[in-house]
Every structure is written in C-alpha cells, then in structure tokens.
Protein backbone atom coordinates (compact mmCIF):
# COMPACT_ATOMS: atom_id res chain seq x y z
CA UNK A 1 0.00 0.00 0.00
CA UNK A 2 1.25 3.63 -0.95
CA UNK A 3 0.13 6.28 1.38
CA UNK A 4 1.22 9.74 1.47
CA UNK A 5 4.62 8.51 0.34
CA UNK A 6 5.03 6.02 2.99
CA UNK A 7 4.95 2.22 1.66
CA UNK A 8 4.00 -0.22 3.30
CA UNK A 9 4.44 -3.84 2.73
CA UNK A 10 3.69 -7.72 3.89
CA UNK A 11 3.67 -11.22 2.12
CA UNK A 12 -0.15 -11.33 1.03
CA UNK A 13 -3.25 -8.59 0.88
CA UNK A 14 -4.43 -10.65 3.84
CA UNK A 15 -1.33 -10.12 6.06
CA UNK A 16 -1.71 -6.67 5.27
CA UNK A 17 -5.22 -6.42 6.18
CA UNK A 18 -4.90 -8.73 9.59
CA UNK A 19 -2.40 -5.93 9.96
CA UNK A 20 0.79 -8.45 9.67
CA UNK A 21 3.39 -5.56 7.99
CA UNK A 22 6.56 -6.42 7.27
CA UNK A 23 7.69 -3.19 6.79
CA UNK A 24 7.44 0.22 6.34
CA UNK A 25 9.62 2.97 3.87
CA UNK A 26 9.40 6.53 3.60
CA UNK A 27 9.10 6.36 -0.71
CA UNK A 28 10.33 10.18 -0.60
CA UNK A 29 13.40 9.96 1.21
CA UNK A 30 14.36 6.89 -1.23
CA UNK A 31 16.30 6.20 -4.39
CA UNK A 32 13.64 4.84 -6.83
CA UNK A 33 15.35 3.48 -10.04
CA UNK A 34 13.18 1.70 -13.10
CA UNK A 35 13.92 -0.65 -15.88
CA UNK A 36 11.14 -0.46 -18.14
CA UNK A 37 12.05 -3.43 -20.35
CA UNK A 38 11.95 -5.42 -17.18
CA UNK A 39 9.25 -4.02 -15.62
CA UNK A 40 10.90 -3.57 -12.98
CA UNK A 41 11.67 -0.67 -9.69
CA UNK A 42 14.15 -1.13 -7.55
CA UNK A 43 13.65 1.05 -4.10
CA UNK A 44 16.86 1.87 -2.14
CA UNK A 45 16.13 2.73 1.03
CA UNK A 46 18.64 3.35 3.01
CA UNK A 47 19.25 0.24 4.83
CA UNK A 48 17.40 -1.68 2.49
CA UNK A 49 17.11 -2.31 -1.54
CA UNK A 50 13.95 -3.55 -2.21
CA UNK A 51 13.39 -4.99 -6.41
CA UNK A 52 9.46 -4.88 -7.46
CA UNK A 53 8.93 -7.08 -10.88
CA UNK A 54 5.61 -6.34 -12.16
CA UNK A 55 3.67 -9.01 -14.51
CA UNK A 56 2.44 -6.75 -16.87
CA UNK A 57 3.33 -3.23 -18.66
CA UNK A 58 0.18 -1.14 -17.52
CA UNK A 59 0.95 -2.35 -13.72
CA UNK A 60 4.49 -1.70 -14.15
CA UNK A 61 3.40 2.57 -15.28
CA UNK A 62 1.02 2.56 -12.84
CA UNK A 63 3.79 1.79 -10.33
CA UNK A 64 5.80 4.58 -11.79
CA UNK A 65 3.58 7.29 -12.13
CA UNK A 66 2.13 6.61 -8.03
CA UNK A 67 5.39 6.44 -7.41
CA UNK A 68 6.54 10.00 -8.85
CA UNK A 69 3.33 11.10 -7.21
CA UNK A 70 3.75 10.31 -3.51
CA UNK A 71 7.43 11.86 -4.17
CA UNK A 72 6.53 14.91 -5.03
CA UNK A 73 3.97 15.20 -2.63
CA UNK A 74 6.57 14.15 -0.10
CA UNK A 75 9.17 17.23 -1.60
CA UNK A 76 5.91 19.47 -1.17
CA UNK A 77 6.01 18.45 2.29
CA UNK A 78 9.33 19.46 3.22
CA UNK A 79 9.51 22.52 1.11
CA UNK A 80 6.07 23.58 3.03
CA UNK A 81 7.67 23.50 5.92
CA UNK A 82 10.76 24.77 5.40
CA UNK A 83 8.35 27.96 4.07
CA UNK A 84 6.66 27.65 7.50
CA UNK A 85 10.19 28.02 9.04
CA UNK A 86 10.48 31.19 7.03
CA UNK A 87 7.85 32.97 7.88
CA UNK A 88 8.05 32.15 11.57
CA UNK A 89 11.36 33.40 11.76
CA UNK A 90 12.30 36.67 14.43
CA UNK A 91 13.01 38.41 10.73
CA UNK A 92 9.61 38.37 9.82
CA UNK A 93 7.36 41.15 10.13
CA UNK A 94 4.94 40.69 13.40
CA UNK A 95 0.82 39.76 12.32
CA UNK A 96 -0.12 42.70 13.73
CA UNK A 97 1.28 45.15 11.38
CA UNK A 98 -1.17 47.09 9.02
CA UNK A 99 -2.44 44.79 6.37
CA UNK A 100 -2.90 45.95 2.40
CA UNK A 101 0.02 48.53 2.21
C-alpha cells in the first residue's frame, strides 16, 4: 500500500489487512530506479534495496507514475515547511502590522 509517500508492505493482501506488515519505507526519502524493459523498480532505502517485478506493462506505469506522485507530494512536504520556518522566523514582520500597504 502507498500512502502519502510512505509504503508499506507484507507477504499477502491478507497479512496486510490482519495488519501483519513487514515493513514500512518513507518512498520520498528513497532512491527509486526503473527498468522499463523489465518491468521492474528497484527502491533503495537506506538500509534496504527492495526490487518490485511487475507481470504486466500497464501495472508496471502505474507503479511509476504513483510512485513519482507520492514523491513529489513528499518534496511538497518538506519545502512547506521549510516555508513555515520562514515565515516564523524573528526576521519576519509581526501579524499585527497594518495589512494591504
């Protein structure tokens, strides 16, 4: 299952719905390569390289394009909060300064 960049993983659909994970990885802070002939990803994350073969070519894009997704939702993410940094800063003008000038 891919959610908000974070995949999660076990042996069946089953497992995953009894709640039997094997693991969990953060899909944005990973190294995602694809080999389309193949059909298949390969997922480095950190600790871990993880290959995904899929059977067919319209499973294998669908992969790939979720994939690019829930990165750069992820990027969002940390860019949107390094904004939030930004604007909290003691640099920043205070909110009750005079608004529309």
């Amino acid at each position: 299952v891919l959610d908000k960049s974070i995949l999660t993983y076990a042996k069946s659909v089953a497992d995953l719905v009894r709640g039997k994970i094997l693991g969990r990885m953060d899909i944005g802070m990973s190294v995602i390569s694809t080999k389309a002939r193949r059909r298949r990803i390969d997922i480095d994350a950190d600790t871990l390289i993880f290959h995904l073969k899929c059977k067919s070519r319209e499973v294998y894009l669908q992969w790939v394009e979720q994939l690019k997704q829930h990165r750069l939702h992820k990027q969002h993410q940390i860019l949107y909060s390094k904004d939030q940094t930004k604007l909290t800063s003691p640099t920043s003008p205070s909110d009750d300064s005079p608004t529309g000038q």
